[in-house]
C-alpha atoms as a PDB file:
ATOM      1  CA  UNK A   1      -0.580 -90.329 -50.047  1.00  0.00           C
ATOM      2  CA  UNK A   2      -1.565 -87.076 -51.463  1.00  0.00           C
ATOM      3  CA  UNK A   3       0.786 -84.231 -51.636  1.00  0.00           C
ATOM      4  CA  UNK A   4       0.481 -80.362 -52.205  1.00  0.00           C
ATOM      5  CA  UNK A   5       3.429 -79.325 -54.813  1.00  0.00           C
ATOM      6  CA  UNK A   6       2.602 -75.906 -55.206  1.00  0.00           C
ATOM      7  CA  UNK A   7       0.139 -72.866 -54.641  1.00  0.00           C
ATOM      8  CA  UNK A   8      -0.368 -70.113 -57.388  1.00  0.00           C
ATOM      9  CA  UNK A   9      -2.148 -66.754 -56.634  1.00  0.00           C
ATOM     10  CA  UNK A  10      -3.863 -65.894 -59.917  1.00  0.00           C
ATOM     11  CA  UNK A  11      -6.158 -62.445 -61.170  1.00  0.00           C
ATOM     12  CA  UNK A  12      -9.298 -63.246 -63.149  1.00  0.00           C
ATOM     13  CA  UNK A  13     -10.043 -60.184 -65.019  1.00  0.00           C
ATOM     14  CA  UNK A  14     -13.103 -61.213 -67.442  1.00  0.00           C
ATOM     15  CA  UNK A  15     -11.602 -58.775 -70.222  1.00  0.00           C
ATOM     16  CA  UNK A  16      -7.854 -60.318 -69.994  1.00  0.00           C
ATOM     17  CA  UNK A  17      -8.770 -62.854 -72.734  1.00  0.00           C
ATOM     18  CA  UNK A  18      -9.610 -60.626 -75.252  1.00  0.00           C
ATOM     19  CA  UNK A  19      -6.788 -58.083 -74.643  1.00  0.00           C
ATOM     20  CA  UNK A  20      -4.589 -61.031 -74.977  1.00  0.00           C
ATOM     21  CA  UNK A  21      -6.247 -61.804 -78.744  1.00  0.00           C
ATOM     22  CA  UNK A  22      -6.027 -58.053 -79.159  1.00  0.00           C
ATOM     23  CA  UNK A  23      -2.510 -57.285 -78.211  1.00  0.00           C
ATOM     24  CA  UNK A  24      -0.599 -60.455 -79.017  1.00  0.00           C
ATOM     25  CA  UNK A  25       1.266 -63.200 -77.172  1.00  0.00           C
ATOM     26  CA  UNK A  26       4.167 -60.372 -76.145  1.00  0.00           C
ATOM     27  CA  UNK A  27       1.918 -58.581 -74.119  1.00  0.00           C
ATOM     28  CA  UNK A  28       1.949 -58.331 -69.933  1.00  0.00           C
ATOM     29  CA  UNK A  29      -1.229 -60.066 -69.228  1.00  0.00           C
ATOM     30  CA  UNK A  30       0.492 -62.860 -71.817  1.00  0.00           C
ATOM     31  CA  UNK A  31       3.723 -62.827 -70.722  1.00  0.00           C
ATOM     32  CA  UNK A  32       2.421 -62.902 -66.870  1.00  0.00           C
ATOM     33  CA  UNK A  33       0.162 -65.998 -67.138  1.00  0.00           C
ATOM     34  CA  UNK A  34       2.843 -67.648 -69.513  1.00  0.00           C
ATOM     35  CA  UNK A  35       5.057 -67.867 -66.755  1.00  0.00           C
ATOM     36  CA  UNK A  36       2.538 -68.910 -64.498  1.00  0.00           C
ATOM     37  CA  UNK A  37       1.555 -71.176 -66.922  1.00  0.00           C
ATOM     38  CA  UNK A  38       5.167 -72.812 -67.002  1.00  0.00           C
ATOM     39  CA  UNK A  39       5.607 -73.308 -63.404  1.00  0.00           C
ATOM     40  CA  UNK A  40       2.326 -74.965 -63.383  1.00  0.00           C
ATOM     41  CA  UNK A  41       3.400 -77.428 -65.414  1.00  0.00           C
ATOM     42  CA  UNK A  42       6.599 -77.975 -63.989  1.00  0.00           C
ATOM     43  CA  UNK A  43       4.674 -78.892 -60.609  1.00  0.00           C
ATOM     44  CA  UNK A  44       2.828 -81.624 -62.782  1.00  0.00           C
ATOM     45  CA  UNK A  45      -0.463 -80.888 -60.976  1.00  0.00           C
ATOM     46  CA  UNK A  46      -2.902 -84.392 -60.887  1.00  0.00           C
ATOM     47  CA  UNK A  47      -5.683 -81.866 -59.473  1.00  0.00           C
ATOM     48  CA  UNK A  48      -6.149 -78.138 -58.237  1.00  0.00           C
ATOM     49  CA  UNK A  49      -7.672 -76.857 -56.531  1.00  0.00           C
ATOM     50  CA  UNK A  50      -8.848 -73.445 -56.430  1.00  0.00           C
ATOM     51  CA  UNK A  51     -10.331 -70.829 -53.634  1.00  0.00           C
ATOM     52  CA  UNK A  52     -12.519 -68.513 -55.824  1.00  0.00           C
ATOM     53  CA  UNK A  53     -15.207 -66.024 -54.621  1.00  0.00           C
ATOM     54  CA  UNK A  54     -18.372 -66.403 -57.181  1.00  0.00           C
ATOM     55  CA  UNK A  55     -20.033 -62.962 -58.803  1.00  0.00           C
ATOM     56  CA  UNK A  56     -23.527 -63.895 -57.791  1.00  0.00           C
ATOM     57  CA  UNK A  57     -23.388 -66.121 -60.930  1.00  0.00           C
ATOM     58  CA  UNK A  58     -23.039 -69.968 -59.126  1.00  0.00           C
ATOM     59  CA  UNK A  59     -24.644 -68.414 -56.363  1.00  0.00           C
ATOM     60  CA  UNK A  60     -27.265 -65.357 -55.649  1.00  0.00           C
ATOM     61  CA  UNK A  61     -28.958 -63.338 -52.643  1.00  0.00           C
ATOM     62  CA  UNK A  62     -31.369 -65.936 -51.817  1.00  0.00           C
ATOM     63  CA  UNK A  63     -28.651 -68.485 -51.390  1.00  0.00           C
ATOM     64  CA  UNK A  64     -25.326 -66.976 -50.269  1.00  0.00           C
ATOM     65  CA  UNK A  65     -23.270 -69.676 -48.487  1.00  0.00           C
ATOM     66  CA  UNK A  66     -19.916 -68.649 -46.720  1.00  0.00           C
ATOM     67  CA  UNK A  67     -18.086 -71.075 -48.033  1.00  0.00           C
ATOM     68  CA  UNK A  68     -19.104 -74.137 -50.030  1.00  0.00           C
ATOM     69  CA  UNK A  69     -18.176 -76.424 -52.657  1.00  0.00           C
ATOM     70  CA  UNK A  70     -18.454 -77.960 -56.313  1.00  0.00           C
ATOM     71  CA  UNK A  71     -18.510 -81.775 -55.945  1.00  0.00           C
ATOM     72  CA  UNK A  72     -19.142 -83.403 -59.044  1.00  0.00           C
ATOM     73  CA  UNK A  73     -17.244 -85.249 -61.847  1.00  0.00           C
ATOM     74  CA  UNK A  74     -17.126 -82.092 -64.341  1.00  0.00           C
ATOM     75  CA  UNK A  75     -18.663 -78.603 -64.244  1.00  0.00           C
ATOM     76  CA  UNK A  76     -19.425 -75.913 -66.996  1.00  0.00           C
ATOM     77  CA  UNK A  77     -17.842 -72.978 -67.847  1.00  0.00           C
ATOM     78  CA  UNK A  78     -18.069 -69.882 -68.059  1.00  0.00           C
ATOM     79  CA  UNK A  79     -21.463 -69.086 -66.832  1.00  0.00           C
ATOM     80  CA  UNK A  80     -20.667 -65.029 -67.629  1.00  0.00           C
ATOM     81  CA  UNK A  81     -19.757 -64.891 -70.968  1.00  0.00           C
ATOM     82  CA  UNK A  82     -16.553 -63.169 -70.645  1.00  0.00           C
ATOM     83  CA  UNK A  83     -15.652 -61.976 -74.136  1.00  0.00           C
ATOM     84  CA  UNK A  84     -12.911 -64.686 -76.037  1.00  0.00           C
ATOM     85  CA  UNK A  85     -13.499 -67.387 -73.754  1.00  0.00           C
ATOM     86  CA  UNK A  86     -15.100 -70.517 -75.203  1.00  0.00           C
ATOM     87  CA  UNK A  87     -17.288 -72.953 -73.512  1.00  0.00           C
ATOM     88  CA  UNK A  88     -15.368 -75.321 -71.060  1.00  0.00           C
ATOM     89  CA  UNK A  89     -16.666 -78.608 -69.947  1.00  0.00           C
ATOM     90  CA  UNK A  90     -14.093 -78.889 -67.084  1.00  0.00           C
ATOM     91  CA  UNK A  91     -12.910 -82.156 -64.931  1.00  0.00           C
ATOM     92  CA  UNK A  92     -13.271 -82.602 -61.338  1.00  0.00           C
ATOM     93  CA  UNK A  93     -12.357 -84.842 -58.701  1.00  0.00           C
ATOM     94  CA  UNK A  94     -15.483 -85.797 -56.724  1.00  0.00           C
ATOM     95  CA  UNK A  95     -14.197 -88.345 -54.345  1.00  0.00           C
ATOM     96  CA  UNK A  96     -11.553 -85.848 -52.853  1.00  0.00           C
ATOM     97  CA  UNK A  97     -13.863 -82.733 -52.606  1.00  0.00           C
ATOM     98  CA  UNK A  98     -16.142 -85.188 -50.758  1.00  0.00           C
ATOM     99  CA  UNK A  99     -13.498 -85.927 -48.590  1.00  0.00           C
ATOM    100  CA  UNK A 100     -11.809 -82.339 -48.649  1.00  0.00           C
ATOM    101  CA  UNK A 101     -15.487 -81.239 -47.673  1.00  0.00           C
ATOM    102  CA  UNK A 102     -16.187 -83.546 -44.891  1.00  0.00           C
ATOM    103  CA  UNK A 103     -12.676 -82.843 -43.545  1.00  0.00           C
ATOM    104  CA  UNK A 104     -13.904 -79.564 -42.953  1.00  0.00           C
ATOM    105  CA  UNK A 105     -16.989 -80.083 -41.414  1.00  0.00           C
ATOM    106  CA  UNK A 106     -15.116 -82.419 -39.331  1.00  0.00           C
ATOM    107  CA  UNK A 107     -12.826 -79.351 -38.097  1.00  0.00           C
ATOM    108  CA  UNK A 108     -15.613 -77.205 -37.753  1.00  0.00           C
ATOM    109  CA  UNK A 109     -16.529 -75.345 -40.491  1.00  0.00           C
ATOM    110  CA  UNK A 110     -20.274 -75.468 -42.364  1.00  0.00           C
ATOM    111  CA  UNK A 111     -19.011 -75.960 -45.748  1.00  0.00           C
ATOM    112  CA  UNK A 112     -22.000 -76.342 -48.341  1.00  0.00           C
ATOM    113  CA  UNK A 113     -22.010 -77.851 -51.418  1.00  0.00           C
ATOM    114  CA  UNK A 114     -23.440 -77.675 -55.201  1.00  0.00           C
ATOM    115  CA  UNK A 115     -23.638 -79.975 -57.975  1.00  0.00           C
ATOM    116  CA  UNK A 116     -24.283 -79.520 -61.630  1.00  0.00           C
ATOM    117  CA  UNK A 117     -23.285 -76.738 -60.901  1.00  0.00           C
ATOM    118  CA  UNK A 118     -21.350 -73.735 -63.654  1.00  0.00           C
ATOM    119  CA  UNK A 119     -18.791 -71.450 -62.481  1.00  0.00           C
ATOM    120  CA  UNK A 120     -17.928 -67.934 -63.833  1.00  0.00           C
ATOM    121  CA  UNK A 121     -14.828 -65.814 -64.939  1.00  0.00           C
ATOM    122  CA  UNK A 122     -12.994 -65.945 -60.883  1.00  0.00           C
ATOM    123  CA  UNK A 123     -12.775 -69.553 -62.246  1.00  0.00           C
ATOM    124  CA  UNK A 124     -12.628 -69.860 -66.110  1.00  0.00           C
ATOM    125  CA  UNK A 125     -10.229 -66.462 -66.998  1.00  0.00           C
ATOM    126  CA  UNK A 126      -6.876 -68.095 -64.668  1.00  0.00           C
ATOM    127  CA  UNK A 127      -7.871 -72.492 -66.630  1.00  0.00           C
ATOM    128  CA  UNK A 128      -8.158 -70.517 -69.331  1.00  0.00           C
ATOM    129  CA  UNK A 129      -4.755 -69.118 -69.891  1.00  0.00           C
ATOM    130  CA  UNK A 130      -3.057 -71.965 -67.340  1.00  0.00           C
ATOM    131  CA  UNK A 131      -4.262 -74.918 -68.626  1.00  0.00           C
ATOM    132  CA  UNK A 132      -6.612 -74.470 -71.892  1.00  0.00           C
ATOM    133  CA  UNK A 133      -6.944 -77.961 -72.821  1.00  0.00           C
ATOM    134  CA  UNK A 134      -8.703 -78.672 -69.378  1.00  0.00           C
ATOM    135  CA  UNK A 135      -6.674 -81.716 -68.717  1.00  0.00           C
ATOM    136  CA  UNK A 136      -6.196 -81.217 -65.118  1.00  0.00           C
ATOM    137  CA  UNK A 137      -9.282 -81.877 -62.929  1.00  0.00           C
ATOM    138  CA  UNK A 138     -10.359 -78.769 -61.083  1.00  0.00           C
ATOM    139  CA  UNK A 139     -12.093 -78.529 -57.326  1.00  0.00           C
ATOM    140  CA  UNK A 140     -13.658 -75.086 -56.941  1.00  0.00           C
ATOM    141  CA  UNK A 141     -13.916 -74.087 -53.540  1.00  0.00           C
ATOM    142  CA  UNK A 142     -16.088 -70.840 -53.191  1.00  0.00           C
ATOM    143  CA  UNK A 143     -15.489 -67.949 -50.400  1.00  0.00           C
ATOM    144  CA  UNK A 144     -18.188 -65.606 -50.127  1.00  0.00           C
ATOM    145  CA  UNK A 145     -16.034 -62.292 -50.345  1.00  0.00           C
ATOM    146  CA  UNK A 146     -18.021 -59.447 -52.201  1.00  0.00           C
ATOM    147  CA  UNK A 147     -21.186 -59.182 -49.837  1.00  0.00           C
ATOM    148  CA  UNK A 148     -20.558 -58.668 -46.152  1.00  0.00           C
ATOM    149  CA  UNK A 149     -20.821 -59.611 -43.640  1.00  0.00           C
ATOM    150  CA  UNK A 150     -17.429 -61.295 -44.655  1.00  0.00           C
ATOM    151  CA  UNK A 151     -15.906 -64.410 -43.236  1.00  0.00           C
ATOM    152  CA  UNK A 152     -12.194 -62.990 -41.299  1.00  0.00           C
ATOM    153  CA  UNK A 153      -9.168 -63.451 -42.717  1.00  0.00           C
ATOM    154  CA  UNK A 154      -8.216 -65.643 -39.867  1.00  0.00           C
ATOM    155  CA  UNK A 155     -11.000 -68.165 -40.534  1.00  0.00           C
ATOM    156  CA  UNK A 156      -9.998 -68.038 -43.888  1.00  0.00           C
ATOM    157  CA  UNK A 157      -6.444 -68.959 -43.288  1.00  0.00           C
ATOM    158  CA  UNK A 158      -7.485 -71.842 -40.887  1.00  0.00           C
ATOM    159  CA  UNK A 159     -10.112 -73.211 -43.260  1.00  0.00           C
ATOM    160  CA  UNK A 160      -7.015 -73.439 -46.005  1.00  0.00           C
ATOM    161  CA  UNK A 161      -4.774 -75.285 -43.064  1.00  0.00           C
ATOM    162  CA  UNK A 162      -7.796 -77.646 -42.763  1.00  0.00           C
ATOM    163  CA  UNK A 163      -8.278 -78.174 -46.361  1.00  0.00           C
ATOM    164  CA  UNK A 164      -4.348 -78.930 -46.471  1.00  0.00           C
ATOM    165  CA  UNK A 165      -4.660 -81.476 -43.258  1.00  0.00           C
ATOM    166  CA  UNK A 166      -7.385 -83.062 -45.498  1.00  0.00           C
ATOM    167  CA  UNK A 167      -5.770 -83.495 -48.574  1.00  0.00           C
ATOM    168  CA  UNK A 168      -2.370 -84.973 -47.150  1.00  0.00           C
ATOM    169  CA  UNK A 169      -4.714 -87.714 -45.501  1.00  0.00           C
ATOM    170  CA  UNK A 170      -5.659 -88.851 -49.163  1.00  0.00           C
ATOM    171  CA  UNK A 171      -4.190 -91.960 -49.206  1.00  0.00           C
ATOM    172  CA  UNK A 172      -4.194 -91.694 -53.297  1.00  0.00           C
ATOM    173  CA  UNK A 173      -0.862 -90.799 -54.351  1.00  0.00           C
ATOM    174  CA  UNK A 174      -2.311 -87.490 -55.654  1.00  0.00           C
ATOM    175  CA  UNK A 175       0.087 -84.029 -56.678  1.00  0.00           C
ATOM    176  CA  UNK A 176      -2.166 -81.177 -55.701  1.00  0.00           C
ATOM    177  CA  UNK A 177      -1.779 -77.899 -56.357  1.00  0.00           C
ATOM    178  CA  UNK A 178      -3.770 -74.764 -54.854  1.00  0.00           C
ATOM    179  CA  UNK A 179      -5.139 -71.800 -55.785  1.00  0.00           C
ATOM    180  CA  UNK A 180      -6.299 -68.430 -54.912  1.00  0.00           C
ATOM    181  CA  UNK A 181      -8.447 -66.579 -57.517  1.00  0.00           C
ATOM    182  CA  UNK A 182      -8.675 -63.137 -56.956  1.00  0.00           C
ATOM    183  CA  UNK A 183      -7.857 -58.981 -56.383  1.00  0.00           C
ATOM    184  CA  UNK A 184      -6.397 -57.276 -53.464  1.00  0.00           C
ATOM    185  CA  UNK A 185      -8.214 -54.062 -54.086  1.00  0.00           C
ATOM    186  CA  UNK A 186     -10.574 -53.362 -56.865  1.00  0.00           C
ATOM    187  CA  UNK A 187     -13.959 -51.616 -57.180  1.00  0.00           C
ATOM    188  CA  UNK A 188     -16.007 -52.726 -60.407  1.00  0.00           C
ATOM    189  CA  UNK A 189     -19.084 -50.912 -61.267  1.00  0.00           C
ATOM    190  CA  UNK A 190     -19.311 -48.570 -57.981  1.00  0.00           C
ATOM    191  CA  UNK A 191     -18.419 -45.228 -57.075  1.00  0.00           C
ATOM    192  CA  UNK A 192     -14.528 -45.653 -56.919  1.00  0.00           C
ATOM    193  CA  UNK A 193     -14.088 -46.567 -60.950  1.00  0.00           C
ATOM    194  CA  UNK A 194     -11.668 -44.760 -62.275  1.00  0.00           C
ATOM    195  CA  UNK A 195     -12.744 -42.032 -64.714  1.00  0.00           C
ATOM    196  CA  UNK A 196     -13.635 -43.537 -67.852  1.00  0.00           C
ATOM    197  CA  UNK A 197     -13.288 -46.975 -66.973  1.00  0.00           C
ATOM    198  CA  UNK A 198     -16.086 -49.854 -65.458  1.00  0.00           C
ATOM    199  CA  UNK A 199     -13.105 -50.631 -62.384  1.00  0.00           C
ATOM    200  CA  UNK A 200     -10.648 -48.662 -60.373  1.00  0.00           C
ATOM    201  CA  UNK A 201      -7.958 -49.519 -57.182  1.00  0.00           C
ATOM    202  CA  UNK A 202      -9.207 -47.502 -54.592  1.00  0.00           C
ATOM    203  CA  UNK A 203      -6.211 -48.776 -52.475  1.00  0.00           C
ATOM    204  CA  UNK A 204      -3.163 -49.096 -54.196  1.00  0.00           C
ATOM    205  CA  UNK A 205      -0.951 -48.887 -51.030  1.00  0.00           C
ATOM    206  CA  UNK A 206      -2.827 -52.064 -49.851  1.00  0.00           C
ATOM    207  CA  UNK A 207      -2.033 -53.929 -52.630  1.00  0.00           C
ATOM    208  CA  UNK A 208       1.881 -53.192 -52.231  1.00  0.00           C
ATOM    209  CA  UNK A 209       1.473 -54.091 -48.228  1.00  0.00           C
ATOM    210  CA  UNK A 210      -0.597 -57.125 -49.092  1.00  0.00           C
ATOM    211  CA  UNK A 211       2.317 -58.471 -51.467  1.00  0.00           C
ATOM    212  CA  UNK A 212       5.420 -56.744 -49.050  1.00  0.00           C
ATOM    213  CA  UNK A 213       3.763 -59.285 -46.114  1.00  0.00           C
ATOM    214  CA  UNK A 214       3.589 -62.311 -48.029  1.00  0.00           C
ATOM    215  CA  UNK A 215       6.579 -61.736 -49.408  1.00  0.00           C
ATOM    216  CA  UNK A 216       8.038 -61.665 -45.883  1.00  0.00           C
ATOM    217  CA  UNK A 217       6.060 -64.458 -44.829  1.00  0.00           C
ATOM    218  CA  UNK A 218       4.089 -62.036 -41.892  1.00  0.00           C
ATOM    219  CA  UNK A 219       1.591 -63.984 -42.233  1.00  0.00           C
ATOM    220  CA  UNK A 220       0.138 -63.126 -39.016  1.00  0.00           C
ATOM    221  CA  UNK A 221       0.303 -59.045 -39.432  1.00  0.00           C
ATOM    222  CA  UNK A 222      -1.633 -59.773 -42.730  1.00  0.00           C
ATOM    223  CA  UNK A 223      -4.435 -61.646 -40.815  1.00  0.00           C
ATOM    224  CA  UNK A 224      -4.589 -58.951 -38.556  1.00  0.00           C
ATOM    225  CA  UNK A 225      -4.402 -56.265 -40.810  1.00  0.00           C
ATOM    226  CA  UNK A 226      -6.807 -57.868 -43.364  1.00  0.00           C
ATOM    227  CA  UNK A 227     -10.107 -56.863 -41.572  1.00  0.00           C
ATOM    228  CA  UNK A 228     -13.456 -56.678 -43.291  1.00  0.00           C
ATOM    229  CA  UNK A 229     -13.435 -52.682 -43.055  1.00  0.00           C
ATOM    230  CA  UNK A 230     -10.037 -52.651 -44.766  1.00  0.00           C
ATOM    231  CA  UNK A 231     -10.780 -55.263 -47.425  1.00  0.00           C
ATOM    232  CA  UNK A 232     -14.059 -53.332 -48.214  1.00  0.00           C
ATOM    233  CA  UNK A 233     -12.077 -49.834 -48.298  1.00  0.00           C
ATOM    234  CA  UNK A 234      -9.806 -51.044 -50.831  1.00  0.00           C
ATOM    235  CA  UNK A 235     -13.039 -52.101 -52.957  1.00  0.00           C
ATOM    236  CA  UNK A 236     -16.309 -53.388 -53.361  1.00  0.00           C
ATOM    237  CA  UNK A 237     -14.685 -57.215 -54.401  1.00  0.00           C
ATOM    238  CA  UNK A 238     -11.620 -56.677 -52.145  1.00  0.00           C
ATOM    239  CA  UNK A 239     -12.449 -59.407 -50.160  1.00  0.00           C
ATOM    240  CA  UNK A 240     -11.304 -61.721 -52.794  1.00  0.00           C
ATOM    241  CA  UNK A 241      -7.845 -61.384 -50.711  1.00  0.00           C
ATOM    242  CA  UNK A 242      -9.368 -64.027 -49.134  1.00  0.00           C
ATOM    243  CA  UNK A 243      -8.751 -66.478 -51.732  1.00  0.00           C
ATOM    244  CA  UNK A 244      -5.082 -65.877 -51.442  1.00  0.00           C
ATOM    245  CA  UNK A 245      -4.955 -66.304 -47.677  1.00  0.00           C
ATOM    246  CA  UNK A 246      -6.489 -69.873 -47.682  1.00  0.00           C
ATOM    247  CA  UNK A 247      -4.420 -70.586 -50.310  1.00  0.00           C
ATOM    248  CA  UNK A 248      -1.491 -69.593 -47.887  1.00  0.00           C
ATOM    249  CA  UNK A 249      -3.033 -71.634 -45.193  1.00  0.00           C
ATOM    250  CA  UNK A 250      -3.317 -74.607 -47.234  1.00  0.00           C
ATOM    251  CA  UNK A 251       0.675 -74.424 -48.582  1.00  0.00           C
ATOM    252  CA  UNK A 252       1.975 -73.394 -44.807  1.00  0.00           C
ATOM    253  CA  UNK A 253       3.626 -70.374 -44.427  1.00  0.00           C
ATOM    254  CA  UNK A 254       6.359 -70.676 -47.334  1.00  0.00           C
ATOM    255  CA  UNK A 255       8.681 -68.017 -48.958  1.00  0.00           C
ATOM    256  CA  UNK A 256       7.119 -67.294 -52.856  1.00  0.00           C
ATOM    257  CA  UNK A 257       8.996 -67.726 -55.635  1.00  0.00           C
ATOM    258  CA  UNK A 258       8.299 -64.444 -56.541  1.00  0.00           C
ATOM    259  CA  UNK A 259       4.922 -62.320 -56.544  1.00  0.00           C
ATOM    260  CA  UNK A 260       4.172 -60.146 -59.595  1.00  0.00           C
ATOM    261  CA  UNK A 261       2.166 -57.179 -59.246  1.00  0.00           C
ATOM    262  CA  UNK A 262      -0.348 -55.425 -61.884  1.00  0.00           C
ATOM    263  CA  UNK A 263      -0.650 -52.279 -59.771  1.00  0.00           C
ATOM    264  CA  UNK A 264      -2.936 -50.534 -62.651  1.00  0.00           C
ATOM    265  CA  UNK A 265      -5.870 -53.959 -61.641  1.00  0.00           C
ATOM    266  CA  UNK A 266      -5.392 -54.123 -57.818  1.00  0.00           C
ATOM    267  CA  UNK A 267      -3.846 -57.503 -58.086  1.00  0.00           C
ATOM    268  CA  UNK A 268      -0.642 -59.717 -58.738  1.00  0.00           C
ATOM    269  CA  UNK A 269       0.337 -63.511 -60.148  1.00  0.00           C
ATOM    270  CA  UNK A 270       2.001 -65.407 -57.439  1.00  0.00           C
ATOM    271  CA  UNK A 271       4.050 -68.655 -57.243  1.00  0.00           C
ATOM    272  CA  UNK A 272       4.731 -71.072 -54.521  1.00  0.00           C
ATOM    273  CA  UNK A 273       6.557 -73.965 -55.142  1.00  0.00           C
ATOM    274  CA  UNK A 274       9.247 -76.266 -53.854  1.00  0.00           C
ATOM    275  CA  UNK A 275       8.423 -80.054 -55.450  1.00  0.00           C
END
């Protein structure tokens, strides 16, 4: 039978990959996926698989699903061109997102799906600095959370206990690890940037309550208190939060081994793991 090892809650700045080249290995954004990066591999993931909300890249206006996802035997990346990333040709697990996808329909939720399909930077940035030889097949699983109306946070966290339910019925013997790709508060390219710069945390003292809950395991006060109108005050993409809370729902509600903020991006590197 399958078996989820871990969850990780990662950032995907686009630009973090070229800082890195810029500033050297002994920088934070280094030194924060590196350790990520080493408790990945002590989990010794066979797949992940990863809740990401797509920049109108995978997806657009005219076809906008709430959730759906990549089912294929490999997918391209990045679609985006984030500077210092090369071209990825990246290994998936088609059988178990069919079955992780009919699980859910099964529970009730309309979960679409793509093929030969690309994926941008929410997906490429965290494989990039986790695991850059691409080794470890990859299921993207997209949340629509940058263009409301948003799915709740609720939803969100059930979907993740359904896409757990579904994987643990895998009768492969499978070690699966799951991710969450995403901010807590962030604005990028609107009126909340901070001066000089193309981003800005309108919400700081959201991100520090988002963390302080999960960190607490309140699980429920953060699906309460994660509504669309908060998510969207603390920035136009803060409803990638949602990646992280069907992450949660997927692991059950577990202590972290620790949660590491990056107050100055709206976000943090999280690590759940106990096999």
């Amino acid at each position: 039978m399958a078996q989820i090892v871990g969850g990780f809650g990662v950032p995907h700045t686009p630009i973090f990959p070229f800082f890195v080249k810029r500033d050297g290995p002994d920088c934070e954004i280094a030194r924060l996926f590196g350790a990520q990066k080493a408790e990945l591999a002590a989990v010794r993931p066979d797949v992940i698989v990863m809740f990401d909300t797509d920049h109108l890249n995978t997806f657009f206006l005219d076809n906008l699903p709430i959730f759906a996802m990549g089912v294929d035997k490999s997918f391209k990346a990045p679609n985006d061109e984030p500077r210092e990333v090369p071209n990825y040709l990246v290994p998936s697990a088609p059988d178990l997102a069919a079955h992780i996808r009919q699980a859910g329909i099964a529970a009730g939720f309309d979960v679409g799906m793509t093929q030969a399909f690309s994926v941008d930077h929410s997906v490429t940035v965290p494989l990039h600095f986790l695991t850059p030889d691409m080794h470890v097949p990859v299921i993207p699983f997209f949340i629509s959370g940058h263009v409301p109306p948003l799915p709740s946070a609720a939803r969100c966290y059930a979907l993740g206990q359904a896409v757990g339910r579904a994987i643990e019925a895998w009768p492969d013997s499978k070690r699966v690890v799951i991710m969450g790709s995403g901010s807590f508060s962030l604005e990028v390219g609107g009126p909340r940037m901070a001066p000089g710069r193309s981003d800005g945390v309108p919400d700081p003292d959201w991100c520090v309550r988002v963390i302080k809950l999960m960190e607490q395991q309140q699980i429920d006060t953060l699906l309460k208190e994660a509504t669309e109108h908060q998510m969207l005050k603390a920035g136009n993409v803060g409803g990638e939060l949602l990646n992280w809370i069907a992450m949660l729902g997927a692991i059950g509600n577990r202590k972290p081994n620790y949660i590491a903020p990056q107050m100055a991006n709206g976000h943090a590197y999280g690590v759940w793991r106990w096999n």
